[in-house]
C-alpha atoms as a PDB file:
ATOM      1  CA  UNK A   1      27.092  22.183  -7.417  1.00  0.00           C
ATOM      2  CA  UNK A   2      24.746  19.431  -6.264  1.00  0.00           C
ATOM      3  CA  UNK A   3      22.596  17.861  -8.865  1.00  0.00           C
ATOM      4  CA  UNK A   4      18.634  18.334  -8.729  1.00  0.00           C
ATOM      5  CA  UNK A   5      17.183  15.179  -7.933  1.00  0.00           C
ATOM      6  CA  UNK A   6      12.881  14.965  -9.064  1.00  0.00           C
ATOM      7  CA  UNK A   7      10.543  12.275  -8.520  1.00  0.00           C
ATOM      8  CA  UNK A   8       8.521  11.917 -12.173  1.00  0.00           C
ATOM      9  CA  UNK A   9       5.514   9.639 -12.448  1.00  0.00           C
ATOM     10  CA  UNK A  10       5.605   8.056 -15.781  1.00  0.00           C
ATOM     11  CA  UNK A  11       8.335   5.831 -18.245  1.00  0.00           C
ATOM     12  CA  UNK A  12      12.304   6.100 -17.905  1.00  0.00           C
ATOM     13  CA  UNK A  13      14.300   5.047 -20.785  1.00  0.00           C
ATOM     14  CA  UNK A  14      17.652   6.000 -21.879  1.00  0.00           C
ATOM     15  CA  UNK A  15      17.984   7.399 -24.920  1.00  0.00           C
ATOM     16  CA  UNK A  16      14.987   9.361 -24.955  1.00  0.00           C
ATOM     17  CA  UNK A  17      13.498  13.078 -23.726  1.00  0.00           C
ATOM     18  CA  UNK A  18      11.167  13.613 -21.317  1.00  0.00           C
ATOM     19  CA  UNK A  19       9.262  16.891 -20.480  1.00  0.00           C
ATOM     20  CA  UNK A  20       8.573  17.372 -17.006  1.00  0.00           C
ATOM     21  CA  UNK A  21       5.484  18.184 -15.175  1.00  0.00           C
ATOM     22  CA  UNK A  22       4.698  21.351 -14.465  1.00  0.00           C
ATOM     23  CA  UNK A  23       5.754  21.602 -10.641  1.00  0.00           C
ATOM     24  CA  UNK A  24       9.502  20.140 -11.652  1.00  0.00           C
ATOM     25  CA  UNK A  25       9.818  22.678 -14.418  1.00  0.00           C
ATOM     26  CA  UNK A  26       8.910  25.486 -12.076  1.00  0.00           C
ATOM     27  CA  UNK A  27      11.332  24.147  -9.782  1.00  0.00           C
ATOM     28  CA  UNK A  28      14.001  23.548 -12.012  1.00  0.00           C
ATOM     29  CA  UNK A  29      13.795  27.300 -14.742  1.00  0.00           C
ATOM     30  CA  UNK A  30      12.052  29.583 -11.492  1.00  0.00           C
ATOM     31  CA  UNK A  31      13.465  28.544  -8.891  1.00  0.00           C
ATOM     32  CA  UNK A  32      17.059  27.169  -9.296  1.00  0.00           C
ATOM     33  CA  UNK A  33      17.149  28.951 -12.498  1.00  0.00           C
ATOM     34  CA  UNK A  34      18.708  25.954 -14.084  1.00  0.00           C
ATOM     35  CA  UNK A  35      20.385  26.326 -17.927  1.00  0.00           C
ATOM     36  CA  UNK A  36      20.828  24.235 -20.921  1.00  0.00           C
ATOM     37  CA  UNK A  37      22.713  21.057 -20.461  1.00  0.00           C
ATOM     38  CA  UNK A  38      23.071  21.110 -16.051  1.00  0.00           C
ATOM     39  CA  UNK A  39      22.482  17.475 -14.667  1.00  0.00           C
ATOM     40  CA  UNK A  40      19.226  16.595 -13.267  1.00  0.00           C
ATOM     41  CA  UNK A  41      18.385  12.866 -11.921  1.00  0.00           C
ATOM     42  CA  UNK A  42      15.320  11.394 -12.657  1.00  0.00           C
ATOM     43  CA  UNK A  43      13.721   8.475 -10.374  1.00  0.00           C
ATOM     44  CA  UNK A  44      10.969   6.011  -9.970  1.00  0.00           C
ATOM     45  CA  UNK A  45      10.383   3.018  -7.895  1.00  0.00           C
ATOM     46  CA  UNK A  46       9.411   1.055 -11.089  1.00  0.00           C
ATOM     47  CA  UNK A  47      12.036   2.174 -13.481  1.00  0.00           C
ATOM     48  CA  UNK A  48      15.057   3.212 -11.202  1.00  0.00           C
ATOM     49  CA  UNK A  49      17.306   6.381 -11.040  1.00  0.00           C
ATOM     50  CA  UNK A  50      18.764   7.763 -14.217  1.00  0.00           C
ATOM     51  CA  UNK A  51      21.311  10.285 -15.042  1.00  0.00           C
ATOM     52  CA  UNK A  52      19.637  13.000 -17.171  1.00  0.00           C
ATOM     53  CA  UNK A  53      20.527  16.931 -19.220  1.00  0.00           C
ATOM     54  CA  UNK A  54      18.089  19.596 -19.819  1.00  0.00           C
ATOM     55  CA  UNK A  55      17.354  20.092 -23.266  1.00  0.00           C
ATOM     56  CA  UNK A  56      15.289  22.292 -23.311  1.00  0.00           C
ATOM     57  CA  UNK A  57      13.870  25.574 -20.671  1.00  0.00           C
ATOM     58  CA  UNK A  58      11.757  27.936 -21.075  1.00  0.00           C
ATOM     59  CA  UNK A  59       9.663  29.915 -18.758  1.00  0.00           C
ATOM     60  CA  UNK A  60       8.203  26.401 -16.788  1.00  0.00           C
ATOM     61  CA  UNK A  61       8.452  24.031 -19.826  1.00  0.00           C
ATOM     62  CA  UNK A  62      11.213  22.376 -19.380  1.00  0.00           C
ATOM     63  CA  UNK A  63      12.761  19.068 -21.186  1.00  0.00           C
ATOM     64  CA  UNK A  64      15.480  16.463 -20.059  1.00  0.00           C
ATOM     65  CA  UNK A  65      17.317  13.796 -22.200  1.00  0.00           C
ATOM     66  CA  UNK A  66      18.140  10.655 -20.262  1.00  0.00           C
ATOM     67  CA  UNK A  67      21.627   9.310 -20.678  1.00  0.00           C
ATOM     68  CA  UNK A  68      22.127   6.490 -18.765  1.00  0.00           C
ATOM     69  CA  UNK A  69      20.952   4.307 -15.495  1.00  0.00           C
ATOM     70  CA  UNK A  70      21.982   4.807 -12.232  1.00  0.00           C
ATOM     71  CA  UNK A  71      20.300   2.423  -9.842  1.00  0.00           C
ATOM     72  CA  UNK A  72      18.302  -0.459 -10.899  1.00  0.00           C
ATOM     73  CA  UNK A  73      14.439  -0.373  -9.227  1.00  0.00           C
ATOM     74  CA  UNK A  74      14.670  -2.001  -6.067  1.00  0.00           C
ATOM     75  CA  UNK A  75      12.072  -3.571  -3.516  1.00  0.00           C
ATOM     76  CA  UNK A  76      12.303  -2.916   0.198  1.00  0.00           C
ATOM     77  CA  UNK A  77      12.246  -5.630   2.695  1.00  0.00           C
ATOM     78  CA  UNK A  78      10.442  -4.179   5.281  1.00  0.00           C
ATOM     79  CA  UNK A  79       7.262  -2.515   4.622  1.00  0.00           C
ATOM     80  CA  UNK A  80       5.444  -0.391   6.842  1.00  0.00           C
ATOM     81  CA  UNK A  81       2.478   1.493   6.757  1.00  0.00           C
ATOM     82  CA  UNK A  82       1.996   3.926   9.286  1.00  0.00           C
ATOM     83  CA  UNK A  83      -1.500   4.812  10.813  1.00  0.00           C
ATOM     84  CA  UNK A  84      -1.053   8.388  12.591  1.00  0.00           C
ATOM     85  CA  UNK A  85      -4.129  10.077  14.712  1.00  0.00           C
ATOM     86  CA  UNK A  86      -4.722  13.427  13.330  1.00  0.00           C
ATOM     87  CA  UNK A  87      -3.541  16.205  14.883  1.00  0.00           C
ATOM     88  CA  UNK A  88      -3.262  19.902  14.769  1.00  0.00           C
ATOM     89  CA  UNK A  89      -0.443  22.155  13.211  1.00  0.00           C
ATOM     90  CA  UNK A  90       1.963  20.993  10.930  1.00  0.00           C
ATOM     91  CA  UNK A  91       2.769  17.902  13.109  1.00  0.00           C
ATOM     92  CA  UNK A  92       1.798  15.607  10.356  1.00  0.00           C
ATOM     93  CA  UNK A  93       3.792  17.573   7.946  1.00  0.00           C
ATOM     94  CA  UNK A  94       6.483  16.828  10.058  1.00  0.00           C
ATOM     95  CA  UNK A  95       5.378  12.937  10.512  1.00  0.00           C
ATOM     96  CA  UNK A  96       5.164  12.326   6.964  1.00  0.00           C
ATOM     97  CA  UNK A  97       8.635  13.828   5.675  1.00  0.00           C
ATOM     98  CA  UNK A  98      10.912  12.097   8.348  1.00  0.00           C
ATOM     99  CA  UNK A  99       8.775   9.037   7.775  1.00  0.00           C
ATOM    100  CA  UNK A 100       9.093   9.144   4.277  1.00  0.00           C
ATOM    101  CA  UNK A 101      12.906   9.611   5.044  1.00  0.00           C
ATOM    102  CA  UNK A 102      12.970   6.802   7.293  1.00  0.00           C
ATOM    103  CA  UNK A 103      11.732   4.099   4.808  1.00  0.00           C
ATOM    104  CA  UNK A 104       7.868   3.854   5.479  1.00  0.00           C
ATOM    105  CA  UNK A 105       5.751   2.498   2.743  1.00  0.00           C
ATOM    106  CA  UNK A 106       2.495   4.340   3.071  1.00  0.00           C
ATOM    107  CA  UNK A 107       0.741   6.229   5.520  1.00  0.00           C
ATOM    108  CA  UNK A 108      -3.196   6.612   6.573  1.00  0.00           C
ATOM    109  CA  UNK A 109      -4.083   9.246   9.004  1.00  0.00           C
ATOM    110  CA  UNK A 110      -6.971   8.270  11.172  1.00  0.00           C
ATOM    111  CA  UNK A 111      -9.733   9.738  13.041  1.00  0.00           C
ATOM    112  CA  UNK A 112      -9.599   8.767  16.980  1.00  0.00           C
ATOM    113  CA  UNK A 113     -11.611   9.709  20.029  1.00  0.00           C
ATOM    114  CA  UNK A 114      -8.804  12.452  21.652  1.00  0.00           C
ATOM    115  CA  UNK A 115      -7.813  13.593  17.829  1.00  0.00           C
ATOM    116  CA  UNK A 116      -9.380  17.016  17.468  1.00  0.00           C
ATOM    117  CA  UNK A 117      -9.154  17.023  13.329  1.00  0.00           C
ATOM    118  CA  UNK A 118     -12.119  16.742  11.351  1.00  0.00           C
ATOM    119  CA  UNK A 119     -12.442  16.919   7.590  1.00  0.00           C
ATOM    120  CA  UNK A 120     -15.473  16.893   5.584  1.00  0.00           C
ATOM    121  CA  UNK A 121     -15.012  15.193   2.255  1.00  0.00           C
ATOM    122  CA  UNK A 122     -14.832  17.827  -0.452  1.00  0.00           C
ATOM    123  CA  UNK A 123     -12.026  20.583  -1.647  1.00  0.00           C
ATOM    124  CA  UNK A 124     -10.580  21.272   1.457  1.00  0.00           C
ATOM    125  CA  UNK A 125      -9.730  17.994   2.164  1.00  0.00           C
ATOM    126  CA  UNK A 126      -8.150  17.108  -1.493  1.00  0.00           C
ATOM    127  CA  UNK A 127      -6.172  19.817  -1.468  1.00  0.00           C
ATOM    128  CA  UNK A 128      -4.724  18.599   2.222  1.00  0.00           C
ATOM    129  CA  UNK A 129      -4.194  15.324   0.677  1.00  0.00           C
ATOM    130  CA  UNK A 130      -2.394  17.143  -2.786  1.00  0.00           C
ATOM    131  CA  UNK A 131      -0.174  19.203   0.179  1.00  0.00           C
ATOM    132  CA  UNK A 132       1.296  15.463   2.466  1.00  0.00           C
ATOM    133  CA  UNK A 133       1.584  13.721  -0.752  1.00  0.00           C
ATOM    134  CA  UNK A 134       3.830  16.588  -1.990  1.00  0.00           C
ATOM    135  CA  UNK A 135       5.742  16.858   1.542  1.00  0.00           C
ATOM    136  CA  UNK A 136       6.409  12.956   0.943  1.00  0.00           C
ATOM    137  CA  UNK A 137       7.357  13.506  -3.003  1.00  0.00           C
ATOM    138  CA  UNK A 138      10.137  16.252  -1.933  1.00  0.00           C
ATOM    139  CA  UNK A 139      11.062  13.946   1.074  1.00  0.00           C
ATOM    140  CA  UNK A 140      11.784  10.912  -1.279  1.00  0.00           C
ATOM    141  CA  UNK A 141      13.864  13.781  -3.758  1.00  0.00           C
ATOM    142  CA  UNK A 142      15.970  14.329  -0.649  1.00  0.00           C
ATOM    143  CA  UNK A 143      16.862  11.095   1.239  1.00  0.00           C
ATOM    144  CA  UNK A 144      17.793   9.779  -1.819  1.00  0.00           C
ATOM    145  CA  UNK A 145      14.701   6.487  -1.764  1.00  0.00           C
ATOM    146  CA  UNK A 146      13.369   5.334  -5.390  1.00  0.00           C
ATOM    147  CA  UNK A 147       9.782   5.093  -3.850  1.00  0.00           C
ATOM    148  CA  UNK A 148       7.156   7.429  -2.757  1.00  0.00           C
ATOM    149  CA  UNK A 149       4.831   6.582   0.016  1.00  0.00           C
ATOM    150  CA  UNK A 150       1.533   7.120  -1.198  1.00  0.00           C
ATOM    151  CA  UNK A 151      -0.618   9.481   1.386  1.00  0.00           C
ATOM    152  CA  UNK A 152      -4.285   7.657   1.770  1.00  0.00           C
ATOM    153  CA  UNK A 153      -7.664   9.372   2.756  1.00  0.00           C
ATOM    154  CA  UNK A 154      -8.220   9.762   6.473  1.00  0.00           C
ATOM    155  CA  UNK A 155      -9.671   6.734   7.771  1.00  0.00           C
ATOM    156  CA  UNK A 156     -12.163   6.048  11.533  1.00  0.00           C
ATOM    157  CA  UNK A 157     -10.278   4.093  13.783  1.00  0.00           C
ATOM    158  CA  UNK A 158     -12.499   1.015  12.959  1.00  0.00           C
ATOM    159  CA  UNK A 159     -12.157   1.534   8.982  1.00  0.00           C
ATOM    160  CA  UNK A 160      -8.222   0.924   9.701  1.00  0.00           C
ATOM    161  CA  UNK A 161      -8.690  -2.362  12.024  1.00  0.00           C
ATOM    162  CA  UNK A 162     -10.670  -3.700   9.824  1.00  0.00           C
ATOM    163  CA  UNK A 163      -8.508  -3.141   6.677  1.00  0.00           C
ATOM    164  CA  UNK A 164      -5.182  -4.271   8.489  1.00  0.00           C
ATOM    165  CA  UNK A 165      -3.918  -7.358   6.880  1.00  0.00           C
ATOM    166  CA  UNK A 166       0.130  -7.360   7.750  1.00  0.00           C
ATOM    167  CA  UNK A 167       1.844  -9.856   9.718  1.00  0.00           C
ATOM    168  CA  UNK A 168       2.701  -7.712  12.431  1.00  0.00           C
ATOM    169  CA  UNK A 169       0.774  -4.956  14.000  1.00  0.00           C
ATOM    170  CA  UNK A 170       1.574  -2.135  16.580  1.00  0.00           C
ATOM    171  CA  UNK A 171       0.351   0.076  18.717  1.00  0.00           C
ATOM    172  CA  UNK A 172       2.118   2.540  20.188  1.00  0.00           C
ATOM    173  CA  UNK A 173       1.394   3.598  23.701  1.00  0.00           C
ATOM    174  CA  UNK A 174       3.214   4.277  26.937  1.00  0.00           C
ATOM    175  CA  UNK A 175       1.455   1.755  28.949  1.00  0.00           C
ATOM    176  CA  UNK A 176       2.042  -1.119  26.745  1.00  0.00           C
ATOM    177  CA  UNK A 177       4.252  -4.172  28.300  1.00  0.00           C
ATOM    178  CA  UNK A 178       6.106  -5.283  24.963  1.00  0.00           C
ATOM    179  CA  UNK A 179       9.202  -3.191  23.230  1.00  0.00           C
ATOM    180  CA  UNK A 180      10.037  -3.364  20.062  1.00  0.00           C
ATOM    181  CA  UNK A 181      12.996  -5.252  20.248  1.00  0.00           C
ATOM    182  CA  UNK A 182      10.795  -8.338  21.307  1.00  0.00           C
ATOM    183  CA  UNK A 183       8.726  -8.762  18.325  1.00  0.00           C
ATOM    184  CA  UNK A 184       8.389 -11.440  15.571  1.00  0.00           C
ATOM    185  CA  UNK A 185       8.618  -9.249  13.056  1.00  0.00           C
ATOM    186  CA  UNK A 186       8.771 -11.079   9.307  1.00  0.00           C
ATOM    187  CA  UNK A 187       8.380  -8.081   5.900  1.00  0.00           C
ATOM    188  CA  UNK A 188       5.196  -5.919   6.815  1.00  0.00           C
ATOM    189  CA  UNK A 189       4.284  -4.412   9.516  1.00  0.00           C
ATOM    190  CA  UNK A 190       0.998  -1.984  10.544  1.00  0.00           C
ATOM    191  CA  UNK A 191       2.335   0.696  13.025  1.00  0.00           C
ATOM    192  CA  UNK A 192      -0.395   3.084  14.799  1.00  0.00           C
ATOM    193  CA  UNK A 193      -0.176   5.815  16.607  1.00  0.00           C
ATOM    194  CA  UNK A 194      -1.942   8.247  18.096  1.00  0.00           C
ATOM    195  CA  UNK A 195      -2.671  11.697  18.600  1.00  0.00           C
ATOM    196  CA  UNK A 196      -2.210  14.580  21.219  1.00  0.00           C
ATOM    197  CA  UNK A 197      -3.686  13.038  24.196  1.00  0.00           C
ATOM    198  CA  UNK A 198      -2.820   9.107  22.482  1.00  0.00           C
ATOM    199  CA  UNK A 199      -5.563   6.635  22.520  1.00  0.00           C
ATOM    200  CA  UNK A 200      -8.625   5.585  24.976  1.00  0.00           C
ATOM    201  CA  UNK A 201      -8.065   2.301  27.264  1.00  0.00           C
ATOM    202  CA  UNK A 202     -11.965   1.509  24.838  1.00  0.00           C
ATOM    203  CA  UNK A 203      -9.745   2.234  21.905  1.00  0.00           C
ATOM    204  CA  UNK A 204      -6.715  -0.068  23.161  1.00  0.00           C
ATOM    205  CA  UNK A 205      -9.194  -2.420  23.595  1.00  0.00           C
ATOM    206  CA  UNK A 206     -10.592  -2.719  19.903  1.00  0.00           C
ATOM    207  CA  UNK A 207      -6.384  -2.763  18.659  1.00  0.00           C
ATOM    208  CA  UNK A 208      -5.707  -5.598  21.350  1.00  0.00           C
ATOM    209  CA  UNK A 209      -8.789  -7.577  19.728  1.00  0.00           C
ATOM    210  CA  UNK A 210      -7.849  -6.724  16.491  1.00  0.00           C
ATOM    211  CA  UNK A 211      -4.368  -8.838  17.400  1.00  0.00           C
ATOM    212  CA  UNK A 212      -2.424  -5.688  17.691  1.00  0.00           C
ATOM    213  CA  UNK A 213       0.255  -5.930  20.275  1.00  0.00           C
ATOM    214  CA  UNK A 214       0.705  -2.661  22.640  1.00  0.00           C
ATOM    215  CA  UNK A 215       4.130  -2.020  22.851  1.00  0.00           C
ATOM    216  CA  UNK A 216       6.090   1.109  24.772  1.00  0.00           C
ATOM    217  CA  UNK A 217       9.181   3.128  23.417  1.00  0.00           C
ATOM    218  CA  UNK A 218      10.218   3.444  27.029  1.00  0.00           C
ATOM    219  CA  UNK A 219       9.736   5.907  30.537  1.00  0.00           C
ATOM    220  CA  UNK A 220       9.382   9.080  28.552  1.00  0.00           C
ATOM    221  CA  UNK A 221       5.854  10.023  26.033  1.00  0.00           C
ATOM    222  CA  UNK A 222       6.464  11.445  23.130  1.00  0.00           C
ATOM    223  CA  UNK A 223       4.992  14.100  20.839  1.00  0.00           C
ATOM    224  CA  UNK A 224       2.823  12.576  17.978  1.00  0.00           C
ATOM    225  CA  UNK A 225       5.149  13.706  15.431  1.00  0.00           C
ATOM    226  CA  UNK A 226       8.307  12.627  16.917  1.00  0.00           C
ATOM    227  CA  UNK A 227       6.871   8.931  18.278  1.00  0.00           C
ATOM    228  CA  UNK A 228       6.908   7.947  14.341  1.00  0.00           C
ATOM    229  CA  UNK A 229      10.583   9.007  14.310  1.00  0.00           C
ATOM    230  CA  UNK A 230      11.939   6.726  16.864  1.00  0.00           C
ATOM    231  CA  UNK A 231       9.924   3.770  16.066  1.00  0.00           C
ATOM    232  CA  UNK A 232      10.899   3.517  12.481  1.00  0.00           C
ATOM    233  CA  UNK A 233      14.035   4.130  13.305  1.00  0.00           C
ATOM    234  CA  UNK A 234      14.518   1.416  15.907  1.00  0.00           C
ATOM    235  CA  UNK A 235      11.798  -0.985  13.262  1.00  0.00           C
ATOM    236  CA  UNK A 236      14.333   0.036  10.806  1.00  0.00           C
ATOM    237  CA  UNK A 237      17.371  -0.800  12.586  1.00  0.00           C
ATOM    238  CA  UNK A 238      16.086  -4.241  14.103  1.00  0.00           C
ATOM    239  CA  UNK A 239      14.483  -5.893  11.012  1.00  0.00           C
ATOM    240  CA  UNK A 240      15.349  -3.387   7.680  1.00  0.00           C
END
């Protein structure tokens, strides 16, 4: 039977019980309808991975005693954070989970002049940000990464140039002259991209001033939620 794997925000120490929060414990007594003493593994990127029993279940409280370390907290070499024009559907569902899957460090979506979202600060738009941050958390459980990506408030185009401090930033775009596979790429890298529609030549302009380099995945355009895949993947590959 495969072991339950849960992302939990606080201190792992062996030796000791934890309760979980209430999400997990749903998860674990509702919906596997887990018993007494089955294996659950408990992670964090500060603390590690750790080998854990539940000791106690009822209705959605539910506590685990950690036995022993798995995997030691790591830090990835490459870090990324993605910048991804919003878009409509459950594309950026999509985006963030095989994102999240492929290694990316955080992710900001932003506002640009062909996107078509909109949000208002208020409810609507914390409980969007409660819903990708929880998409990444189960993404993380999955793939088997120590780290979550943390899921920032949508940003203007402008906000994000002017906040972009890594060593190496992209754009992604079908007309740019530059692959991937040419870059000087050192430990952290800015990667935007765009949505439906991609950006405005005015918008490639601002990026190219903002010492972005334009770079193309090849002959063929791809959706806004599958562009992310194949450039982290080939980012991944080249320089993880």
């Amino acid at each position: 039977m495969r072991t339950s794997r849960l992302h939990y925000d606080g201190k792992l120490e062996t030796g000791t019980a934890v309760p979980l929060p209430a999400e997990s414990a749903h998860y674990l007594a509702t919906v596997l309808r887990s018993k007494i003493g089955e294996a659950v593994h408990l992670f964090n990127s500060e603390h590690g991975e750790f080998l854990c029993h539940i000791e106690h279940i009822k209705k959605n409280l539910v506590a685990v005693f950690i036995e022993s370390k798995l995997r030691a907290a790591d830090e990835q070499a490459l870090k990324i954070h993605l910048a991804l024009g919003l878009s409509r559907g459950d594309r950026l569902d999509y985006a963030i989970q095989k994102s999240t899957e492929l290694g990316v460090h955080g992710i900001t979506p932003v506002y640009s002049q062909f996107g078509e979202v909109k949000f208002k600060p208020g409810a609507k738009l914390e409980n969007k940000l409660r819903h990708w941050q929880r998409v990444a958390v189960s993404a993380s459980e999955q793939s088997g990464r120590l780290s979550v990506p943390k899921i920032h408030t949508p940003e203007r185009l402008e906000e994000w140039f002017a906040s972009s401090t890594a060593n190496c930033r992209l754009v992604l775009d079908p007309r740019g002259e530059e692959t991937i596979g040419q870059l000087n790429v050192i430990d952290t890298i800015d990667l935007l991209i765009g949505p439906e529609g991609g950006f405005s030549a005015e918008e490639l302009k601002k990026a190219a001033a903002c010492d972005y380099a334009i770079v193309s995945l090849g002959a063929r355009i791809l959706r806004t939620e599958t562009a992310p895949v194949a450039a982290l993947a080939i980012l991944q590959h080249l320089y993880g």
